[in-house]
C-alpha atoms as a PDB file:
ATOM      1  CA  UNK A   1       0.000   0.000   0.000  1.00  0.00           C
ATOM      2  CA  UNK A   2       0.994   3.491  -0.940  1.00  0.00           C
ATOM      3  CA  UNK A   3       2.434   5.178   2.085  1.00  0.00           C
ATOM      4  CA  UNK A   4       0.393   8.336   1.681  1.00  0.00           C
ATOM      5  CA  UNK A   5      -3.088   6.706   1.978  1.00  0.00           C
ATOM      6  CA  UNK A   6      -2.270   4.710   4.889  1.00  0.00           C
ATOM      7  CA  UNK A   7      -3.375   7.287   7.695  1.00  0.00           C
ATOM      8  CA  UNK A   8      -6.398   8.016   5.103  1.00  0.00           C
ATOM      9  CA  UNK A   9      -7.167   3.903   5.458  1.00  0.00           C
ATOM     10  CA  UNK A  10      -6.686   4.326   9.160  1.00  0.00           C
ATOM     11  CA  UNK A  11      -9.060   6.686   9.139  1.00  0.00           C
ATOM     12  CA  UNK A  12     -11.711   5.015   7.480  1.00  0.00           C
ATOM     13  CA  UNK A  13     -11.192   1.769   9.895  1.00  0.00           C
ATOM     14  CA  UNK A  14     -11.476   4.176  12.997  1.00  0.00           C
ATOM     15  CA  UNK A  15     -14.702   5.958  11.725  1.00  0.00           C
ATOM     16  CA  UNK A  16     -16.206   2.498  10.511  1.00  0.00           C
ATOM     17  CA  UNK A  17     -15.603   0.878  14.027  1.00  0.00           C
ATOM     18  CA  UNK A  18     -17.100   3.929  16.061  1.00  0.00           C
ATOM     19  CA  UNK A  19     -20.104   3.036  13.518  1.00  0.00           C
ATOM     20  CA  UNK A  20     -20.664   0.159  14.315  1.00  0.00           C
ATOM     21  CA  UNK A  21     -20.612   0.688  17.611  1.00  0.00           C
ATOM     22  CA  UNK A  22     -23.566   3.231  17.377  1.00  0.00           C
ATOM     23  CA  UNK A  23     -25.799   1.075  15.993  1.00  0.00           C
ATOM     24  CA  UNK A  24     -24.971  -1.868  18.517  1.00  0.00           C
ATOM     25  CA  UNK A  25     -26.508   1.037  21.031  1.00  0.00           C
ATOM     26  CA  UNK A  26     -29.917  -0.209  20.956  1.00  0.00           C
ATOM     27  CA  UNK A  27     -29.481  -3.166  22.989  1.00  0.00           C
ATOM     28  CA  UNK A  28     -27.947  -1.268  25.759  1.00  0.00           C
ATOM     29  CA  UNK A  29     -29.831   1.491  26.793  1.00  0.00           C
ATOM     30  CA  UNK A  30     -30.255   1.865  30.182  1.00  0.00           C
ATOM     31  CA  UNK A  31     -33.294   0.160  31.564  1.00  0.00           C
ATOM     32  CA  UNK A  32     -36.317   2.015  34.004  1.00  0.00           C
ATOM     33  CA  UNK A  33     -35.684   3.060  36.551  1.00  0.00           C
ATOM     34  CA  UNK A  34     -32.169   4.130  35.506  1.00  0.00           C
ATOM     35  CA  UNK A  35     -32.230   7.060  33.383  1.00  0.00           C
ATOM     36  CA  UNK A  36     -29.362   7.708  30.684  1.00  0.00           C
ATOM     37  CA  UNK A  37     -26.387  10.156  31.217  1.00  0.00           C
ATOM     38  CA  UNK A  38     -24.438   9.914  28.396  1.00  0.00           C
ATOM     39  CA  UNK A  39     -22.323   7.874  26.035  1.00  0.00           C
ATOM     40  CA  UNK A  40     -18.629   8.257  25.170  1.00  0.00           C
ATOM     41  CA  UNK A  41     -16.297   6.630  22.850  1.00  0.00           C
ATOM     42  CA  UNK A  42     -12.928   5.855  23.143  1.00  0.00           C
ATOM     43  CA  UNK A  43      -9.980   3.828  21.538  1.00  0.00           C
ATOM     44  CA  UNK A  44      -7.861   1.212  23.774  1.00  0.00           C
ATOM     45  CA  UNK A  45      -4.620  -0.481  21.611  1.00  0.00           C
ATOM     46  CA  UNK A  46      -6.203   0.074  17.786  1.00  0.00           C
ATOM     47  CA  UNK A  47      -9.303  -0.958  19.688  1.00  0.00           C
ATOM     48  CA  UNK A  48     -12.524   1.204  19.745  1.00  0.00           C
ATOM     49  CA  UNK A  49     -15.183   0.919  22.868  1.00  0.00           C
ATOM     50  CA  UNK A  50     -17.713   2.630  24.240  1.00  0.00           C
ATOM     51  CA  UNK A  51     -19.104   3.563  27.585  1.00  0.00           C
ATOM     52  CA  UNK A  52     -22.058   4.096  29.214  1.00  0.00           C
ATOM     53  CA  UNK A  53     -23.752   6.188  32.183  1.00  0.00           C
ATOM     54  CA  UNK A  54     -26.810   5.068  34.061  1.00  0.00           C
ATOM     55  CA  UNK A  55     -28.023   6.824  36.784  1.00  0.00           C
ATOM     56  CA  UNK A  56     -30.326   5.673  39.302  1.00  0.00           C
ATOM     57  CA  UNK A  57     -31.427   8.342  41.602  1.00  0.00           C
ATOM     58  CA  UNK A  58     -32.325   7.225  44.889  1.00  0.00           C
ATOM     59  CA  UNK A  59     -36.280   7.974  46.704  1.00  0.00           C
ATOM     60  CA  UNK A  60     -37.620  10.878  44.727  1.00  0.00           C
ATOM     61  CA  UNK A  61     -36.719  13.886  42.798  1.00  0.00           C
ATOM     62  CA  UNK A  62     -34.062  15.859  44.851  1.00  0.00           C
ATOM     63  CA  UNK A  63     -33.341  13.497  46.852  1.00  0.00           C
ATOM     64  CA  UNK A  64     -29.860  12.646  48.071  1.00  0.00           C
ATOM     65  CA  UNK A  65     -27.531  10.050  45.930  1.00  0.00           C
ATOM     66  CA  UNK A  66     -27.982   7.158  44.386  1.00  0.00           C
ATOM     67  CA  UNK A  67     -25.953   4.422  42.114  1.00  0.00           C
ATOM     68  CA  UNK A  68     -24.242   5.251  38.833  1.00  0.00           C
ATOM     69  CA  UNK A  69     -24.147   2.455  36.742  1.00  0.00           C
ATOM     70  CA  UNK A  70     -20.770   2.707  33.930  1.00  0.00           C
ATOM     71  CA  UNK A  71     -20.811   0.007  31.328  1.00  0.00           C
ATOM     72  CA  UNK A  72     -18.497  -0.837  28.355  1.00  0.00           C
ATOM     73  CA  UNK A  73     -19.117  -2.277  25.337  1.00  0.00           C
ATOM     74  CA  UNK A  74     -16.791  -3.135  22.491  1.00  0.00           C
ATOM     75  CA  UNK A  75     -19.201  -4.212  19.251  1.00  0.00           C
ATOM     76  CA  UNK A  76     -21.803  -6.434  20.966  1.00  0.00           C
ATOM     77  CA  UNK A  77     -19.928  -7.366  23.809  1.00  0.00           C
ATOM     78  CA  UNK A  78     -20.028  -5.969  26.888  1.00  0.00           C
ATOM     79  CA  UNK A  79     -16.687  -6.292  28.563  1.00  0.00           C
ATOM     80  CA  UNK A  80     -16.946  -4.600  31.871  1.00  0.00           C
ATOM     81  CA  UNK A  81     -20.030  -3.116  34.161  1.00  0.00           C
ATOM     82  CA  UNK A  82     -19.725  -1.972  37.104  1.00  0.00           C
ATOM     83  CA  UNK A  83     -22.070  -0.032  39.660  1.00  0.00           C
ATOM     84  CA  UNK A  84     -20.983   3.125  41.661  1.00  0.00           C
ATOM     85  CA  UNK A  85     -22.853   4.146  44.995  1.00  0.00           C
ATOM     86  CA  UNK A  86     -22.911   8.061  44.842  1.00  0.00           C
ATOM     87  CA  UNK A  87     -23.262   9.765  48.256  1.00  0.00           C
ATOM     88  CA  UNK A  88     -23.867  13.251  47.978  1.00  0.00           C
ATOM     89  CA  UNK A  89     -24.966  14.976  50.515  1.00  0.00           C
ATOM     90  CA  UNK A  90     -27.519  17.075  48.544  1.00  0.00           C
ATOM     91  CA  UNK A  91     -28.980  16.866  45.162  1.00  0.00           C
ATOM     92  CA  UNK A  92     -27.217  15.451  42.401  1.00  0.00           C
ATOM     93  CA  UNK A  93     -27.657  17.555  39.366  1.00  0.00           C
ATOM     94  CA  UNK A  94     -25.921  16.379  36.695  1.00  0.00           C
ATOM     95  CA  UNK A  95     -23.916  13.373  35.898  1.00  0.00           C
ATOM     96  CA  UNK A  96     -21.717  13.917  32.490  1.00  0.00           C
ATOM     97  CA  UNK A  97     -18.573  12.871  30.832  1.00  0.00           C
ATOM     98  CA  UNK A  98     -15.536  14.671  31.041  1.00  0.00           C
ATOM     99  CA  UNK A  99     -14.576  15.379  27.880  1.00  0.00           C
ATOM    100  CA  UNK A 100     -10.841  15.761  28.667  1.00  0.00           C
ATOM    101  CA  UNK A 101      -8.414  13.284  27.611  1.00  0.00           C
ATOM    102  CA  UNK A 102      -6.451  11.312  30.813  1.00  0.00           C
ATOM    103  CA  UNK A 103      -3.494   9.274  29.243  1.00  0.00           C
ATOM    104  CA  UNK A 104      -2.730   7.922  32.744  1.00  0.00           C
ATOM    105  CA  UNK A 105      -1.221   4.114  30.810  1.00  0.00           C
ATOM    106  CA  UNK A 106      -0.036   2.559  27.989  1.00  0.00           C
ATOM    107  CA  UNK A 107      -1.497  -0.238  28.540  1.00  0.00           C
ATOM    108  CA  UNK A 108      -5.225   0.673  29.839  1.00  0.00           C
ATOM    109  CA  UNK A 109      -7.685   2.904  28.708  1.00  0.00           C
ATOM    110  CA  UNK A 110      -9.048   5.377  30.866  1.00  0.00           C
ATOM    111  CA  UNK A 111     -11.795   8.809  31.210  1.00  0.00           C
ATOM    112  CA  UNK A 112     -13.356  10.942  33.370  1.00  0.00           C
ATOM    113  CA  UNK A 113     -16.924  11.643  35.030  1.00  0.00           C
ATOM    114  CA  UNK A 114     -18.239  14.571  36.656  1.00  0.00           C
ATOM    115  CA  UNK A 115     -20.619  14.512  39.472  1.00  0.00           C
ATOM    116  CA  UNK A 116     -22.273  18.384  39.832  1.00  0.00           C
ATOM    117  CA  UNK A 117     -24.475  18.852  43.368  1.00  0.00           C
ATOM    118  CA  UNK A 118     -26.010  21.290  45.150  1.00  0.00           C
ATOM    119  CA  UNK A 119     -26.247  21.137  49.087  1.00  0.00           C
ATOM    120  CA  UNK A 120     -28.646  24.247  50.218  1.00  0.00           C
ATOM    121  CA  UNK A 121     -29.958  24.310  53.572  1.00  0.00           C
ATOM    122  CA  UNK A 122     -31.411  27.120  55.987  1.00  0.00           C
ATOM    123  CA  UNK A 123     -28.367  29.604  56.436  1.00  0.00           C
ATOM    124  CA  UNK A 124     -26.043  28.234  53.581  1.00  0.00           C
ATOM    125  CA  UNK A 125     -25.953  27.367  49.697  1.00  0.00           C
ATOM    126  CA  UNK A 126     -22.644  25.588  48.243  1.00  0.00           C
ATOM    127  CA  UNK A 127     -22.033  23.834  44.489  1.00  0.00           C
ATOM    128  CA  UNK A 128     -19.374  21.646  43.732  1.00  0.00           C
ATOM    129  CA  UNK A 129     -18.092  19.290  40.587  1.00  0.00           C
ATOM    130  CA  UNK A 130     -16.221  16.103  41.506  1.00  0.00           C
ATOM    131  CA  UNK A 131     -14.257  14.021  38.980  1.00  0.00           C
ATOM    132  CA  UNK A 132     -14.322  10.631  39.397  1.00  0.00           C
ATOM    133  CA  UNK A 133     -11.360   8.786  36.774  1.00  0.00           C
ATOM    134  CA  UNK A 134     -11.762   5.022  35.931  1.00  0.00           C
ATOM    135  CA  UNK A 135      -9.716   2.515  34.462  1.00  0.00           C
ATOM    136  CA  UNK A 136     -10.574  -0.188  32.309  1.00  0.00           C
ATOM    137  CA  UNK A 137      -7.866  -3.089  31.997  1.00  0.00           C
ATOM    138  CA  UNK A 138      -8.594  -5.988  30.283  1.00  0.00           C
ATOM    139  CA  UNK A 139     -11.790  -7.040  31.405  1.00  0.00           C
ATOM    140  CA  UNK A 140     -11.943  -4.805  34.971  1.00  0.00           C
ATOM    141  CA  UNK A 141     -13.314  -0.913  35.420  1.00  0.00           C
ATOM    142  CA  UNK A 142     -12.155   0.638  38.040  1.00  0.00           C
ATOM    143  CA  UNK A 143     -12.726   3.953  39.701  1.00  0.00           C
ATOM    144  CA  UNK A 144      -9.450   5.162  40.613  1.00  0.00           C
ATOM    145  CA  UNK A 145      -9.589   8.472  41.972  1.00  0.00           C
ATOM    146  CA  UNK A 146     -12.290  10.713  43.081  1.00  0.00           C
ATOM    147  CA  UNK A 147     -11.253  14.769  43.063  1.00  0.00           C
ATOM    148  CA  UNK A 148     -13.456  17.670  43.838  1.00  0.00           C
ATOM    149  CA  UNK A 149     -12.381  20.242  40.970  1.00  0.00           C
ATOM    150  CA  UNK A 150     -15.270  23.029  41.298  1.00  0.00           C
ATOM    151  CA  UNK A 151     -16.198  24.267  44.936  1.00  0.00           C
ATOM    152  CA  UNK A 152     -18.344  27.135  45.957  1.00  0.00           C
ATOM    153  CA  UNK A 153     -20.408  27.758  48.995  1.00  0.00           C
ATOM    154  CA  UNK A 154     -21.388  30.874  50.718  1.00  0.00           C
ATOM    155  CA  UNK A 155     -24.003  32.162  54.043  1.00  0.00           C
ATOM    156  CA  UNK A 156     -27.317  33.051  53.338  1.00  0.00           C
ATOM    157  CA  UNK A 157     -29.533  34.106  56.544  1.00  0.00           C
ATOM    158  CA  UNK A 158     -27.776  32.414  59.621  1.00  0.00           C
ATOM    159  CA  UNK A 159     -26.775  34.630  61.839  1.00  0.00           C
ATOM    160  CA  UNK A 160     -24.597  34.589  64.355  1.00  0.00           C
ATOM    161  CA  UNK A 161     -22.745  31.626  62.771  1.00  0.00           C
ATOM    162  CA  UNK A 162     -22.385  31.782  58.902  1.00  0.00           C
ATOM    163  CA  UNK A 163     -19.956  29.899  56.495  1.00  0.00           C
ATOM    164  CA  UNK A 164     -17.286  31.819  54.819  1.00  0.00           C
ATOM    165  CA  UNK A 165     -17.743  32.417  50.989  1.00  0.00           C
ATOM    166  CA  UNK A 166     -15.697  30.535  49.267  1.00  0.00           C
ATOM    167  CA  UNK A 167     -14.674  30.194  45.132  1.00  0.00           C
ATOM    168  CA  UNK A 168     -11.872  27.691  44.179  1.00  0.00           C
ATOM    169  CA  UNK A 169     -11.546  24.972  40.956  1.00  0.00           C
ATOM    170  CA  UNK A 170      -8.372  22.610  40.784  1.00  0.00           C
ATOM    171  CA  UNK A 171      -7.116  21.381  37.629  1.00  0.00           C
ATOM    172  CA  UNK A 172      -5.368  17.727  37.050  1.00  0.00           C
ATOM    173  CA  UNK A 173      -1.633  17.170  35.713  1.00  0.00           C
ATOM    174  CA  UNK A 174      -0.427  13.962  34.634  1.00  0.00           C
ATOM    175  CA  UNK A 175       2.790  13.638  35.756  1.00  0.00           C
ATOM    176  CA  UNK A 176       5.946  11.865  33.836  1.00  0.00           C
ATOM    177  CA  UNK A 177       6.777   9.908  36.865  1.00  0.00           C
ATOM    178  CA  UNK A 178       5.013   6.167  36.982  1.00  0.00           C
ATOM    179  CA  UNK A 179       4.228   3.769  39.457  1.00  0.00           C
ATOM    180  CA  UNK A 180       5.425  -0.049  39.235  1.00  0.00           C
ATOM    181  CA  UNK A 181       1.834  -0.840  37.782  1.00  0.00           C
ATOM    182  CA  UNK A 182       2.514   1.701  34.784  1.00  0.00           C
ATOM    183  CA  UNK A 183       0.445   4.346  35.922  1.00  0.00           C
ATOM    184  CA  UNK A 184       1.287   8.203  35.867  1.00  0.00           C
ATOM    185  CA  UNK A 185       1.574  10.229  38.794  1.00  0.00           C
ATOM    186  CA  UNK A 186      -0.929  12.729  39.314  1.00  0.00           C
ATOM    187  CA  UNK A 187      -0.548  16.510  40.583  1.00  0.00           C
ATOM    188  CA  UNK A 188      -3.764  18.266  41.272  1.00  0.00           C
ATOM    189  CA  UNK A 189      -3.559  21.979  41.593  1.00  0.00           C
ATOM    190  CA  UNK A 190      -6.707  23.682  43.800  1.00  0.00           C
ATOM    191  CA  UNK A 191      -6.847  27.829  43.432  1.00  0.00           C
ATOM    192  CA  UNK A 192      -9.591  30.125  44.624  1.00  0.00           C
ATOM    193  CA  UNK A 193     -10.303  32.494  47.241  1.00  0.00           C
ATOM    194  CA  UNK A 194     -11.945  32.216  50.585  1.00  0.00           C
ATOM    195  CA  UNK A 195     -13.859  35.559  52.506  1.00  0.00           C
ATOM    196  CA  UNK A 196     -14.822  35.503  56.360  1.00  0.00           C
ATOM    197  CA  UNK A 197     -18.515  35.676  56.532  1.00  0.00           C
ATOM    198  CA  UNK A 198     -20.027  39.653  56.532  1.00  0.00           C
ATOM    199  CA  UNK A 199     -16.094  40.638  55.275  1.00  0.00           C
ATOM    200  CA  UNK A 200     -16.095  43.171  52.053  1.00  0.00           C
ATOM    201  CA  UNK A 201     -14.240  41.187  49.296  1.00  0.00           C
ATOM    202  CA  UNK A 202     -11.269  43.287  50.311  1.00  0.00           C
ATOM    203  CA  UNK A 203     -10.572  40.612  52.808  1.00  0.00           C
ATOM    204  CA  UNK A 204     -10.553  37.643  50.588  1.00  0.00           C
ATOM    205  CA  UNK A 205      -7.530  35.362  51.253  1.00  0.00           C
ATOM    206  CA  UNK A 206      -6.041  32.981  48.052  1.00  0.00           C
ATOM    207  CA  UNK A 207      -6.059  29.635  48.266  1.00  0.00           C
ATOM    208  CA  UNK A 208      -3.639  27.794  46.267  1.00  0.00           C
ATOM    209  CA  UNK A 209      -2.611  24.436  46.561  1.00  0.00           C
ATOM    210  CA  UNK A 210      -1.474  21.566  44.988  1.00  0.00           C
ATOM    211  CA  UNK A 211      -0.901  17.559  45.787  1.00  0.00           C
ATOM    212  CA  UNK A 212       0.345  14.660  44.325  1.00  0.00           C
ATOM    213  CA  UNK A 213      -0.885  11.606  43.941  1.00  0.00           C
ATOM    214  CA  UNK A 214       0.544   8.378  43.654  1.00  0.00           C
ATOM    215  CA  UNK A 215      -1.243   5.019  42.057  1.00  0.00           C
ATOM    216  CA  UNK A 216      -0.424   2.246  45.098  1.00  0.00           C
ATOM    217  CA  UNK A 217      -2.131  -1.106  42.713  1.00  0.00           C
ATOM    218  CA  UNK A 218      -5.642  -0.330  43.515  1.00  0.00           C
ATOM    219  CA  UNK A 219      -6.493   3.727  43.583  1.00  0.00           C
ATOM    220  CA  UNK A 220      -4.557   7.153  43.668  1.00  0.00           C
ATOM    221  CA  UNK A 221      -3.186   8.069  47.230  1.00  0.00           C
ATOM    222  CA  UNK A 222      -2.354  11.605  48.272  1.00  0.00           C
ATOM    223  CA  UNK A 223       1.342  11.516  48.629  1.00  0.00           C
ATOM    224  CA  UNK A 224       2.065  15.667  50.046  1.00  0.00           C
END
């Protein structure tokens, strides 16, 4: 074969694979009382998959958690389900993929989740966005690390004892360093601000911190 049209053949195979893997998606929709969150494909060694979110909410509309059901399929086989309990304490308002890229191996294939709540009671109202990252290797998913990146929460009416107001997001590196499994260190870097409760925003203090994490054969470990 001609040199020059190999990446164009490549291209085709790629596109033809994530094809067919849409129209397998009819026989794995997410069944009552689960309720769909989302579909994302993804390539693993020339390999193309893709993965599913089901959520199942727990008691009634607002109510607090529930499971999170994340299940791959490559063609029409499923090779690797696997149910998440989500305790929030709040309401859960949206479940997504993260659309960012996290080349944490060679070897396995991984991506990102985002959990958004909302926790409101009678003197407070906060927000915050965690990322959960799973793995899938060979025939196992697992959830490897779970990292608040979006926080903010201030005091409503509750005086005399209010929360501060606080703003910060964090953003995750993947590090060149590896662990004996073959998996990248992490460094998660958390800015924002935080200002005393009834302070003008004069008084804001930074926050900015960052951590690294270490894979120990089972999940990421903060390691400073």
């Amino acid at each position: 074969m001609d040199r020059a049209h190999r990446p164009i053949t490549l291209l085709r195979h790629m596109v033809a694979c994530m094809l067919a893997l849409l129209g397998s998606a009819a026989h794995a929709g997410c069944t009552p009382p689960q309720e769909p969150q989302g579909e994302r494909l993804f390539m693993q060694n020339g390999a193309a998959f893709r993965a599913q979110l089901c959520w199942h909410p727990q008691g009634d509309v607002g109510a607090a958690g529930g499971r999170l059901a994340v299940t791959v399929w490559q063609g029409e086989q499923r090779v690797a389900q696997v149910s998440f309990p989500v305790d929030i304490e709040g309401t859960v308002r949206d479940i997504r993929f993260d659309r960012a890229n996290y080349a944490l191996s060679a070897q396995a294939a991984s991506f990102g989740v985002l959990v958004d709540a909302r926790l409101r009671g009678a003197g407070f109202d906060q927000y915050s966005t965690d990322l959960w990252l799973l793995v899938l290797d060979g025939g196992q998913l697992a959830r490897v690390l779970v990292q608040n990146m979006a926080w903010e929460a201030w005091g409503t009416q509750c005086e005399p004892d209010c929360i501060d107001t606080s703003k910060t997001k964090s953003i995750v590196v993947i590090g060149a360093q590896k662990a004996p499994q073959g998996m990248s260190e992490l460094r998660v870097r958390t800015r924002g601000w935080t200002t005393p409760y009834g302070k003008a925003s004069q008084a804001a203090q930074r926050v900015d911190s960052a951590t690294r994490y270490v894979f120990n054969g089972a999940v990421y470990e903060a390691k400073d």
